[in-house]
N, C-alpha and C. Protein backbone atom coordinates (compact mmCIF):
# COMPACT_ATOMS: atom_id res chain seq x y z
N UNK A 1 -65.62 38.93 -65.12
CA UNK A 1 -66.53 39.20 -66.22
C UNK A 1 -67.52 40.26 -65.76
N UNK A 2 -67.47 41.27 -66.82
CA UNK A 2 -69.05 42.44 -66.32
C UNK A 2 -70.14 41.62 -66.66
N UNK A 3 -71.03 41.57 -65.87
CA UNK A 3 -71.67 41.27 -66.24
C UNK A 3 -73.35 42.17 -66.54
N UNK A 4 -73.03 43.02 -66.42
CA UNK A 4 -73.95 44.64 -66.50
C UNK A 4 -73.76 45.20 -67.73
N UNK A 5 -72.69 44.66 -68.60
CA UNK A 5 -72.63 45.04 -69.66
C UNK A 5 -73.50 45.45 -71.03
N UNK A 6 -74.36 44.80 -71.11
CA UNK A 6 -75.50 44.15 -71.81
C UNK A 6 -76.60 43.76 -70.56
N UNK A 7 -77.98 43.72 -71.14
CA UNK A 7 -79.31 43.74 -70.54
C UNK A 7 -79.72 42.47 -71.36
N UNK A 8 -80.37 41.31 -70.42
CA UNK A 8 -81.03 40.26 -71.29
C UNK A 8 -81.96 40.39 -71.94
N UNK A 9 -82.35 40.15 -73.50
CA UNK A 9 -83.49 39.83 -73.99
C UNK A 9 -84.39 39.10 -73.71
N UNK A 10 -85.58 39.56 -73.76
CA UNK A 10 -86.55 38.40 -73.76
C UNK A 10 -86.56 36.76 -74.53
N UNK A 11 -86.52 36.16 -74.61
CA UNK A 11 -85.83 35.27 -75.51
C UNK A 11 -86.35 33.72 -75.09
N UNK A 12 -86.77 32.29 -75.78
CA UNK A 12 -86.91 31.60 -75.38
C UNK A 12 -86.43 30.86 -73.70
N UNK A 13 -85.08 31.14 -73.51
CA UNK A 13 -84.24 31.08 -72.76
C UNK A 13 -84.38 31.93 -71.70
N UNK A 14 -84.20 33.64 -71.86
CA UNK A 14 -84.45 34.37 -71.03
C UNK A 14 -85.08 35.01 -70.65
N UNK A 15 -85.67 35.30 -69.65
CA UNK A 15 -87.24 36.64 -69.37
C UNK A 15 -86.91 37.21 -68.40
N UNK A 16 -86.40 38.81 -68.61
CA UNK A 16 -86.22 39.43 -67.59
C UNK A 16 -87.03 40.17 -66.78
N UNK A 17 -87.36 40.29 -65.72
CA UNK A 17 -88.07 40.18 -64.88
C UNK A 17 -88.64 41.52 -63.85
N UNK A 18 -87.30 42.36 -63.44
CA UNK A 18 -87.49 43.39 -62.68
C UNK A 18 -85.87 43.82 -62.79
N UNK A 19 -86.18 45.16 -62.88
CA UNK A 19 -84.72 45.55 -62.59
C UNK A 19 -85.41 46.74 -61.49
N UNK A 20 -84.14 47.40 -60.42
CA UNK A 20 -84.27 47.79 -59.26
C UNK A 20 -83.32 48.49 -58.54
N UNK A 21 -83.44 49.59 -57.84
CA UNK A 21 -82.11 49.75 -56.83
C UNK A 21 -82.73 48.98 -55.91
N UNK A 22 -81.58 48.19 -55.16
CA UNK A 22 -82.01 47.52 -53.93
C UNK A 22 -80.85 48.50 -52.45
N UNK A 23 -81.27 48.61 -51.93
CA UNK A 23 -80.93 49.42 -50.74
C UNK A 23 -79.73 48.46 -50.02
N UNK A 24 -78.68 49.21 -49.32
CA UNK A 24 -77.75 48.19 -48.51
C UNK A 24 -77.42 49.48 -47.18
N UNK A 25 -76.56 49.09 -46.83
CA UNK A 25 -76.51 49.69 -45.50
C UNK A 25 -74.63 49.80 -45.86
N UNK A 26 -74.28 50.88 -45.55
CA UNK A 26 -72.48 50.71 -46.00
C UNK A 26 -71.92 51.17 -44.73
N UNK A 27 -70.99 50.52 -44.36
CA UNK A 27 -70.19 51.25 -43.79
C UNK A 27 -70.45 51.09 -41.91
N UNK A 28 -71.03 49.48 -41.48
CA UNK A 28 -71.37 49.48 -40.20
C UNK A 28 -70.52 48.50 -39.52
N UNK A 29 -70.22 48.99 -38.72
CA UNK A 29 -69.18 47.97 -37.52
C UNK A 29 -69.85 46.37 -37.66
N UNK A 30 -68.90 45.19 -37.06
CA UNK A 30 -69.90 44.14 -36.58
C UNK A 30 -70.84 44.54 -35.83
N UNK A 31 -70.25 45.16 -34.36
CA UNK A 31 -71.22 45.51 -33.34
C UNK A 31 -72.57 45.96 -34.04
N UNK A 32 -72.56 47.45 -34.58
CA UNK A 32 -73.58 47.84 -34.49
C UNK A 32 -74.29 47.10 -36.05
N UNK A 33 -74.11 46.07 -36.58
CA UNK A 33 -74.87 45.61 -37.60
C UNK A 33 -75.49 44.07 -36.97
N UNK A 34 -74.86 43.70 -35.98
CA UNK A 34 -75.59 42.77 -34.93
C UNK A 34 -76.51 43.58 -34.54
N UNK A 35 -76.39 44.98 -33.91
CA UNK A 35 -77.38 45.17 -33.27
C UNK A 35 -78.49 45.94 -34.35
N UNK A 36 -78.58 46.46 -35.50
CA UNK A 36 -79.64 46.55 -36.36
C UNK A 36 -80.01 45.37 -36.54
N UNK A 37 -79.40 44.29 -36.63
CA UNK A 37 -79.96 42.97 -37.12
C UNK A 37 -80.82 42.66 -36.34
N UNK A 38 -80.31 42.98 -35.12
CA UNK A 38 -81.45 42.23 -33.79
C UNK A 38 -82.60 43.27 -33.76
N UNK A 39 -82.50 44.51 -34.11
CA UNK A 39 -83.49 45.15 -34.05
C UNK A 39 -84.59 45.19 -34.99
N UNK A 40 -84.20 44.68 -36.36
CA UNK A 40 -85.12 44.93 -37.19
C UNK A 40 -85.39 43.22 -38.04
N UNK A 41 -85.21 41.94 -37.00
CA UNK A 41 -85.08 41.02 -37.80
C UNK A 41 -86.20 40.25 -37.89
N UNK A 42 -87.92 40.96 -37.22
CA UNK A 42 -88.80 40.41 -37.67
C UNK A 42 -89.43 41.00 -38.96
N UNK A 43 -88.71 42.62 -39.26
CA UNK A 43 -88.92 43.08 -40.69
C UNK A 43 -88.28 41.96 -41.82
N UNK A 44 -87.17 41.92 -40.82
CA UNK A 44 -86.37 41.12 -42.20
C UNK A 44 -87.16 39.65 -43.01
N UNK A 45 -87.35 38.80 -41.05
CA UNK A 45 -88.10 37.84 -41.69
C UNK A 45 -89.53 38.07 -42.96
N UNK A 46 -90.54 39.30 -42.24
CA UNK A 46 -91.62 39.48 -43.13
C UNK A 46 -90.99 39.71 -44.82
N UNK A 47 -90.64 40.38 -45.13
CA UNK A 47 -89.51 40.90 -46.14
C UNK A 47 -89.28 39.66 -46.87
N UNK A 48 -88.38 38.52 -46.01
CA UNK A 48 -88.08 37.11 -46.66
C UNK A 48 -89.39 36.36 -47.13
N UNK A 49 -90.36 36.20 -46.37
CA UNK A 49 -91.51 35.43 -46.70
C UNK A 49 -92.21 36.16 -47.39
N UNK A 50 -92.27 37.29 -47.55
CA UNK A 50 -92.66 38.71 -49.17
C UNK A 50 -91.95 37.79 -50.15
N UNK A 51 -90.49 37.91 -50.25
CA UNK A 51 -90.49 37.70 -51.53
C UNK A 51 -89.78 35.86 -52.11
N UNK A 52 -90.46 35.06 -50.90
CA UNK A 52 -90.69 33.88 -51.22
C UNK A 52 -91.97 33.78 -51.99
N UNK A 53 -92.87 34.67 -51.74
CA UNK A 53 -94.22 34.06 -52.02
C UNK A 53 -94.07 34.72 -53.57
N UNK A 54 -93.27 35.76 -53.61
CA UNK A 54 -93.05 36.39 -55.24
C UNK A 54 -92.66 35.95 -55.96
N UNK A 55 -91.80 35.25 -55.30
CA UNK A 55 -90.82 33.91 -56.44
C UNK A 55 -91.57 32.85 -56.37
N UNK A 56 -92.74 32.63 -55.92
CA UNK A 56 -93.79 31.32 -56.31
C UNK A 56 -94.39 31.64 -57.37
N UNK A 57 -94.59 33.06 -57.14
CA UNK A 57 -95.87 33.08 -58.12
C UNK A 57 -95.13 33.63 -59.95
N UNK A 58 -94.00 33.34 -59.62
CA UNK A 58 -93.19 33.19 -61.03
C UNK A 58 -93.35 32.47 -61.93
N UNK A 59 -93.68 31.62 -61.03
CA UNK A 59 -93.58 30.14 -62.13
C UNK A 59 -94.90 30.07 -62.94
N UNK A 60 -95.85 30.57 -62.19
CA UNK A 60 -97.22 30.81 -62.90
C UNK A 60 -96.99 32.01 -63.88
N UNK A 61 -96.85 32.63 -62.97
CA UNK A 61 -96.61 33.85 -64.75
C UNK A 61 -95.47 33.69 -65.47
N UNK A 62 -94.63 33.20 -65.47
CA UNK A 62 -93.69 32.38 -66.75
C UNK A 62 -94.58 31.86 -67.98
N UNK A 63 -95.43 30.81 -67.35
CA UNK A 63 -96.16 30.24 -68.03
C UNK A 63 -97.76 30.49 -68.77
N UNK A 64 -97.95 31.50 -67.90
CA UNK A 64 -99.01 31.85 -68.41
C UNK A 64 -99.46 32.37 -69.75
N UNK A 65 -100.73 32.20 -70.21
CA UNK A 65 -101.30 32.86 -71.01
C UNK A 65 -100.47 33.87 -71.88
N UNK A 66 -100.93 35.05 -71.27
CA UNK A 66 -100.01 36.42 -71.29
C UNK A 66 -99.38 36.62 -70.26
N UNK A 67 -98.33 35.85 -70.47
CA UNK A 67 -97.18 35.86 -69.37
C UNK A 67 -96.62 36.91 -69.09
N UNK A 68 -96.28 38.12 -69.87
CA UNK A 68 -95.55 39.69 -69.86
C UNK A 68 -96.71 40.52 -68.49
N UNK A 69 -98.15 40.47 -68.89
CA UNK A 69 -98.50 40.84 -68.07
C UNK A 69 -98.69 40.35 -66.45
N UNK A 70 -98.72 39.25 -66.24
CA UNK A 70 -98.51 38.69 -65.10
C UNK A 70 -96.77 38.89 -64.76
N UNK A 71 -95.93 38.73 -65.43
CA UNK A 71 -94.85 38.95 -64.71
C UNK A 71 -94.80 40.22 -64.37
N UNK A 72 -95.27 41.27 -65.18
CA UNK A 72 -95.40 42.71 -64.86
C UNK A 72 -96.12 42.88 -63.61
N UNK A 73 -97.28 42.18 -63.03
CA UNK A 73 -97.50 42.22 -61.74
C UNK A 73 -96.97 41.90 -60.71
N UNK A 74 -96.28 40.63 -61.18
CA UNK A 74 -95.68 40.42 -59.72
C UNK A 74 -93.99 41.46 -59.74
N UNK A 75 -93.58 42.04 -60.54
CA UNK A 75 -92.07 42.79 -60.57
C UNK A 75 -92.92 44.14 -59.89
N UNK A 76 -94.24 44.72 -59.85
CA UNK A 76 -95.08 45.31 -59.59
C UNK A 76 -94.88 45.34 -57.77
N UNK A 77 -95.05 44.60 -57.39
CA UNK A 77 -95.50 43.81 -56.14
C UNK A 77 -94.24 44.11 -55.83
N UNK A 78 -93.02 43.42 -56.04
CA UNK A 78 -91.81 43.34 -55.38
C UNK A 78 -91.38 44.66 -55.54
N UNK A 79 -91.60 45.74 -56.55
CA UNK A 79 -91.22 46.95 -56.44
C UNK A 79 -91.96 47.68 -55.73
N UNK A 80 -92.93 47.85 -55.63
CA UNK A 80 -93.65 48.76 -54.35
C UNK A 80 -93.15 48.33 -53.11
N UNK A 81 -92.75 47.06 -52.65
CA UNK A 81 -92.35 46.44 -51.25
C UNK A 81 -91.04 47.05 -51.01
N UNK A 82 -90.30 46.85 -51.91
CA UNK A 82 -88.46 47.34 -52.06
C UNK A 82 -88.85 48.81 -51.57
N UNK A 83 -89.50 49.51 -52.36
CA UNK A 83 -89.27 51.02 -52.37
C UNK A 83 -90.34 51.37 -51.15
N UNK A 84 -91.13 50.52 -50.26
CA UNK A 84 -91.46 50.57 -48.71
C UNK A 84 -90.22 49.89 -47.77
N UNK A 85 -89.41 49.25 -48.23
CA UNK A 85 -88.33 48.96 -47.46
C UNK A 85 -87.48 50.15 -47.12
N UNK A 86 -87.39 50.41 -48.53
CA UNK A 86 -86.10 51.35 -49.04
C UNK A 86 -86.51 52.95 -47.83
N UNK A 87 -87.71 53.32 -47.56
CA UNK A 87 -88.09 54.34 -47.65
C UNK A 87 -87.86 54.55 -45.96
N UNK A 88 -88.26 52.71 -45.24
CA UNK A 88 -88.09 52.45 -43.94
C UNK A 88 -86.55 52.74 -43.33
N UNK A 89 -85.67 52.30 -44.21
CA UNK A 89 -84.44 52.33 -43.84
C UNK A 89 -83.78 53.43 -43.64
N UNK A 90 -84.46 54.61 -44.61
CA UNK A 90 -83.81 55.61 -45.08
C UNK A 90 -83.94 56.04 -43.25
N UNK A 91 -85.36 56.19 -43.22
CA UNK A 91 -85.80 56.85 -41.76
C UNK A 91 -85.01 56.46 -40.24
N UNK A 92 -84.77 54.72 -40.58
CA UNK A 92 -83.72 54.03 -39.56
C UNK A 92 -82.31 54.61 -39.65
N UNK A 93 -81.78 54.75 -40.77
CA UNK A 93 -80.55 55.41 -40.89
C UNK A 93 -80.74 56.98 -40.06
N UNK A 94 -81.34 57.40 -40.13
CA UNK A 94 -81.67 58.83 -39.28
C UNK A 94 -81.65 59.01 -38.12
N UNK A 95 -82.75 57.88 -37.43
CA UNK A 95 -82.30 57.86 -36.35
C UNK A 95 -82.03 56.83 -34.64
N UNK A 96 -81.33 55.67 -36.01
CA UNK A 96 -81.01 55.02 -35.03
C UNK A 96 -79.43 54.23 -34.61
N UNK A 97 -79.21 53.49 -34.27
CA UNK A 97 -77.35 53.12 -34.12
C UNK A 97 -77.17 53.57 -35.85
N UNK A 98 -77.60 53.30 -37.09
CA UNK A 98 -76.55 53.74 -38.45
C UNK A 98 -76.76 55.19 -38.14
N UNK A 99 -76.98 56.29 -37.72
CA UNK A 99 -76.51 57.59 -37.39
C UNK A 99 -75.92 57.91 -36.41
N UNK A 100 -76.09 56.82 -35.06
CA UNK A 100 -74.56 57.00 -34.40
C UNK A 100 -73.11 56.05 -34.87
N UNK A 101 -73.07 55.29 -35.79
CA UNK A 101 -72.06 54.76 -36.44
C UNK A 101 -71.61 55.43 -37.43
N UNK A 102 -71.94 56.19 -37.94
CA UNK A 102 -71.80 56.69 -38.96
C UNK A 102 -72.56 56.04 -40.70
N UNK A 103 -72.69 54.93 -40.25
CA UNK A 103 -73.03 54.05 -41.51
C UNK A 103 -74.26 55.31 -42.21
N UNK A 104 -73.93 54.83 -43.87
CA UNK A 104 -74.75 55.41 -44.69
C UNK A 104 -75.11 54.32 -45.70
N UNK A 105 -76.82 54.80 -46.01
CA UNK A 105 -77.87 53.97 -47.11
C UNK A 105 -77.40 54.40 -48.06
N UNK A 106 -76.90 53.23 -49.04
CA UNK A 106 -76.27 53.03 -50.46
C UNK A 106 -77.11 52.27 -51.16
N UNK A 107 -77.20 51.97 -52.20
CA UNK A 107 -77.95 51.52 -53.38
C UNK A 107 -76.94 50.40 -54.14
N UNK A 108 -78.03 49.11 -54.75
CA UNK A 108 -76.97 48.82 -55.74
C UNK A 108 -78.07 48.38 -56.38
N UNK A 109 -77.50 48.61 -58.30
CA UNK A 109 -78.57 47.81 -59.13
C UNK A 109 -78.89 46.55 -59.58
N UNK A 110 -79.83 46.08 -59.62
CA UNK A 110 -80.10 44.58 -59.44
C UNK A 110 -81.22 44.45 -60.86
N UNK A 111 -81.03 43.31 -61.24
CA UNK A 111 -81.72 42.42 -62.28
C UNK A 111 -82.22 41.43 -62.24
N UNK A 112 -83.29 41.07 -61.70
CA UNK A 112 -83.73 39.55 -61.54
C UNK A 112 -84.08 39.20 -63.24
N UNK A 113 -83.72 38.15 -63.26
CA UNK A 113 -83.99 37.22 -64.83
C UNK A 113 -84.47 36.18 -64.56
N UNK A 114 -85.35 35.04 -65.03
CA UNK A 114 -85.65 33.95 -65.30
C UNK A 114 -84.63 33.46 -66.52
N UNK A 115 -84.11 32.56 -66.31
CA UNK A 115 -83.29 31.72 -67.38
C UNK A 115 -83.67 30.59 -67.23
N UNK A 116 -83.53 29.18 -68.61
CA UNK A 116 -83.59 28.12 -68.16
C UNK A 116 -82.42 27.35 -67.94
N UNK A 117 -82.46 26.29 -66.93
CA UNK A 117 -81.30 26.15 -66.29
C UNK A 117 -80.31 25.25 -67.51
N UNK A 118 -81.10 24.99 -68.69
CA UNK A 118 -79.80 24.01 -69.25
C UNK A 118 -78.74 25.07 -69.79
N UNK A 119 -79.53 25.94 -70.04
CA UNK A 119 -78.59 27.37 -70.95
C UNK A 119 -77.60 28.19 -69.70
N UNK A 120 -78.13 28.15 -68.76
CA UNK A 120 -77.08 28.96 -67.59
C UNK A 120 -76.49 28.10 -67.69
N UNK A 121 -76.70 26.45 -67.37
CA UNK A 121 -75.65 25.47 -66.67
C UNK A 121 -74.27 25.97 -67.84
N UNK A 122 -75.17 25.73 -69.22
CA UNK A 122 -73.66 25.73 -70.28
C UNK A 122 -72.88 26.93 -70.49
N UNK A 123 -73.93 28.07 -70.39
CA UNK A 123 -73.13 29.49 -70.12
C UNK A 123 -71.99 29.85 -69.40
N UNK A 124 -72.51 29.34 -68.21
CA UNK A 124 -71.34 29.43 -66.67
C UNK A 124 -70.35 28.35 -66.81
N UNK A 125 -70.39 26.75 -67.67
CA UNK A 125 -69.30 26.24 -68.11
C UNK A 125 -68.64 27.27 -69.11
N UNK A 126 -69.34 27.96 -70.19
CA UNK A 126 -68.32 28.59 -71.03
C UNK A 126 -67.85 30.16 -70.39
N UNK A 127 -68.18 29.99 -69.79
CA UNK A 127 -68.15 31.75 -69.12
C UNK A 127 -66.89 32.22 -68.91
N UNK A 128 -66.07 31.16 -69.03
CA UNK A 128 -64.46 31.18 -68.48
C UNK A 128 -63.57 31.80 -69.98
N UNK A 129 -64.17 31.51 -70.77
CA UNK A 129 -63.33 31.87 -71.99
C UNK A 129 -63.10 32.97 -72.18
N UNK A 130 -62.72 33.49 -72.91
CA UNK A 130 -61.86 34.77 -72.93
C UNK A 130 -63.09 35.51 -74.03
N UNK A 131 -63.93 35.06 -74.79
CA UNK A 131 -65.18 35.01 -75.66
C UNK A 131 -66.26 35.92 -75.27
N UNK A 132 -66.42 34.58 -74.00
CA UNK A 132 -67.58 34.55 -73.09
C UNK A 132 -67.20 36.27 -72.29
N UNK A 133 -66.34 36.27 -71.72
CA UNK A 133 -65.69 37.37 -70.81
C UNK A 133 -66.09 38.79 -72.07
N UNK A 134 -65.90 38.95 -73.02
CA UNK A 134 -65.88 39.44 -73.91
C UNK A 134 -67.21 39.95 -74.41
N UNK A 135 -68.18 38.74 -74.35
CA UNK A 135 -69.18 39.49 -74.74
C UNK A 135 -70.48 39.86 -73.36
N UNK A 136 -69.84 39.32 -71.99
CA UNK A 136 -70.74 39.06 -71.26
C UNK A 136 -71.94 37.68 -70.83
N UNK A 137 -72.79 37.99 -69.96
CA UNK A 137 -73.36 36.88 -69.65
C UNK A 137 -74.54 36.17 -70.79
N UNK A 138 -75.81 37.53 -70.61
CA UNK A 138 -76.57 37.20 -71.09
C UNK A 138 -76.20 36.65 -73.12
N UNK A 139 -75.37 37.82 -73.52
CA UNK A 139 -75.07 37.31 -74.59
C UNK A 139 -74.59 35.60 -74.82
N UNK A 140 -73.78 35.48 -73.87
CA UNK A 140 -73.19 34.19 -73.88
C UNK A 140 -74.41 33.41 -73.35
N UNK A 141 -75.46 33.42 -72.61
CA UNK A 141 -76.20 32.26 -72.32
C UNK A 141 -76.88 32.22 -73.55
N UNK A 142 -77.37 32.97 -74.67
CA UNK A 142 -78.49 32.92 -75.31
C UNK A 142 -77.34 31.95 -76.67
N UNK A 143 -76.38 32.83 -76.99
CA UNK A 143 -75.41 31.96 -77.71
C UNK A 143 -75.71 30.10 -77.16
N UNK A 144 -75.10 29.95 -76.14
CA UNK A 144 -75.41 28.34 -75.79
C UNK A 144 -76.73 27.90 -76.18
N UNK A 145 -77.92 28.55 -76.35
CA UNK A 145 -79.06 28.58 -75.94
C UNK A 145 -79.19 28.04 -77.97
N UNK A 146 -78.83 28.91 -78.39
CA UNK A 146 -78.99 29.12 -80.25
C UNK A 146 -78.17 27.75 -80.30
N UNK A 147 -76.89 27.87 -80.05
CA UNK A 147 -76.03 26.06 -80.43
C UNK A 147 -76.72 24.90 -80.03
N UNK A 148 -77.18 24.92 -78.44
CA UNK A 148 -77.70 23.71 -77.89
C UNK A 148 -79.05 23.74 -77.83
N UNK A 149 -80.14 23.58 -79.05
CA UNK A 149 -81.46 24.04 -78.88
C UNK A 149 -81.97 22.97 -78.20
N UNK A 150 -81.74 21.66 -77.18
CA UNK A 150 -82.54 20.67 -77.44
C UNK A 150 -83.65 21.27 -76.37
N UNK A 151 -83.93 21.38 -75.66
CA UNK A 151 -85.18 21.43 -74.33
C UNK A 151 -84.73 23.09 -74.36
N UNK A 152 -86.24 23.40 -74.52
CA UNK A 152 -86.97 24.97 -74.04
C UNK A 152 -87.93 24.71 -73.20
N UNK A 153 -88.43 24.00 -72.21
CA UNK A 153 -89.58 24.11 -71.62
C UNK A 153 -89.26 23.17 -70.10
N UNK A 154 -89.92 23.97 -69.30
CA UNK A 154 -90.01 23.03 -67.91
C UNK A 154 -89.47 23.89 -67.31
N UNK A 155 -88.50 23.44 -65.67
CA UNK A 155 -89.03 24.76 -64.78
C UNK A 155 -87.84 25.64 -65.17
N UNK A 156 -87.42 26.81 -64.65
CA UNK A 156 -86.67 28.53 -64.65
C UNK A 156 -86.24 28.14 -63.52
N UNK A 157 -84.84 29.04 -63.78
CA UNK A 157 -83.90 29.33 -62.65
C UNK A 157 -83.86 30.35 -62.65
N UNK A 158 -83.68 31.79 -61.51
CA UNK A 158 -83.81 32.95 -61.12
C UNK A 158 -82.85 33.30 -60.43
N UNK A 159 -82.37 34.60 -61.62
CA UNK A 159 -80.71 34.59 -61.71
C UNK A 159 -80.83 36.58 -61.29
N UNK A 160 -80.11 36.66 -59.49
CA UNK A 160 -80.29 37.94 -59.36
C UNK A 160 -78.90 38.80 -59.92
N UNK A 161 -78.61 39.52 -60.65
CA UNK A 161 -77.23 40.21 -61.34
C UNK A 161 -77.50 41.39 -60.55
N UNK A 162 -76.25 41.76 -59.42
CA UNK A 162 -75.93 43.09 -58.81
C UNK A 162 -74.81 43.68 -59.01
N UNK A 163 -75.13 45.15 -59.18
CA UNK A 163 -73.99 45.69 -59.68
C UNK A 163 -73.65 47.12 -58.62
N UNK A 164 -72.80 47.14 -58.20
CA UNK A 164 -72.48 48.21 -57.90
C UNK A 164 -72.53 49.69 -58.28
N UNK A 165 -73.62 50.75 -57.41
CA UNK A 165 -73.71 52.21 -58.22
C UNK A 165 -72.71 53.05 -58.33
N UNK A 166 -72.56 53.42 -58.92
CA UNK A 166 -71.19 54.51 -58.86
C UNK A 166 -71.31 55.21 -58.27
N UNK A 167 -70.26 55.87 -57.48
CA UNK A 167 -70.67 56.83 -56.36
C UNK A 167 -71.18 58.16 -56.81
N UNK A 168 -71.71 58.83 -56.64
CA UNK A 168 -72.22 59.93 -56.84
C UNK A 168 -71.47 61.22 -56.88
């Protein structure tokens, strides 16, 4: 199933959140991706506990007030960090083992969404149909979402959709 096909609506059900290139590394041996790993894996950890604390503060701006603007801060936050990652790597690719491996910095696009979990759960049961395949994800969760109205409220599940860039 594409699932890039379609972009989620805002919608009782869904709130999309940040969309993004997220940076990858293509094209590196085991060896030398052990050894970036070992080299750069207290970035990585800081990086992880970045965007643990981003996905906390979701749940508050889900709910908030004016929730659009608080989620707009924190997709804020995680995008300035990405594109200081992104900018770090580029420079590591230059000049360290990924320019003697050959490996090259690739991109892929990403979508974080908030969904609620009764509407994914039934989505991803119907997702198999030939329907579902047809019209995609988000269409198909919000569909479940319109049939099975019972519960809109309580906590979000955070659903990352990556897609591969086309090569250039």
């Amino acid at each position: 199933m594409d699932l890039s096909r379609t972009k989620p609506l805002a919608s009782r059900v869904v709130r999309p959140i940040l969309e993004i290139d997220l940076p990858f590394i293509d094209g590196l041996s085991r060896s030398d991706f052990a050894q970036v790993t070992s080299e750069e894996f207290d970035s990585y950890r800081q990086y992880r506990d970045f965007m643990r604390s981003r996905l906390l503060e979701l749940d508050d701006a889900l709910e908030a007030v004016d929730s659009q603007v608080a989620l707009e801060r924190v997709a804020l936050s995680i995008r300035d960090e990405l594109n200081a990652a992104t900018a770090e790597l580029r420079s590591a690719a230059r000049f360290r083992a990924l320019s003697r491996s050959g490996a090259v910095l690739g991109t892929t696009s990403a979508l974080l969404a908030a969904v609620r979990p009764e509407a994914l759960q039934g989505a991803l049961a119907v997702s198999a149909t030939i329907a579902a395949g047809a019209t995609g994800l988000w269409p198909t969760i919000q569909a479940f979402a319109d049939i099975n109205s019972k519960r809109t409220h309580g906590k979000w599940h955070y659903v990352w959709v990556l897609q591969k860039k086309a090569a250039p």
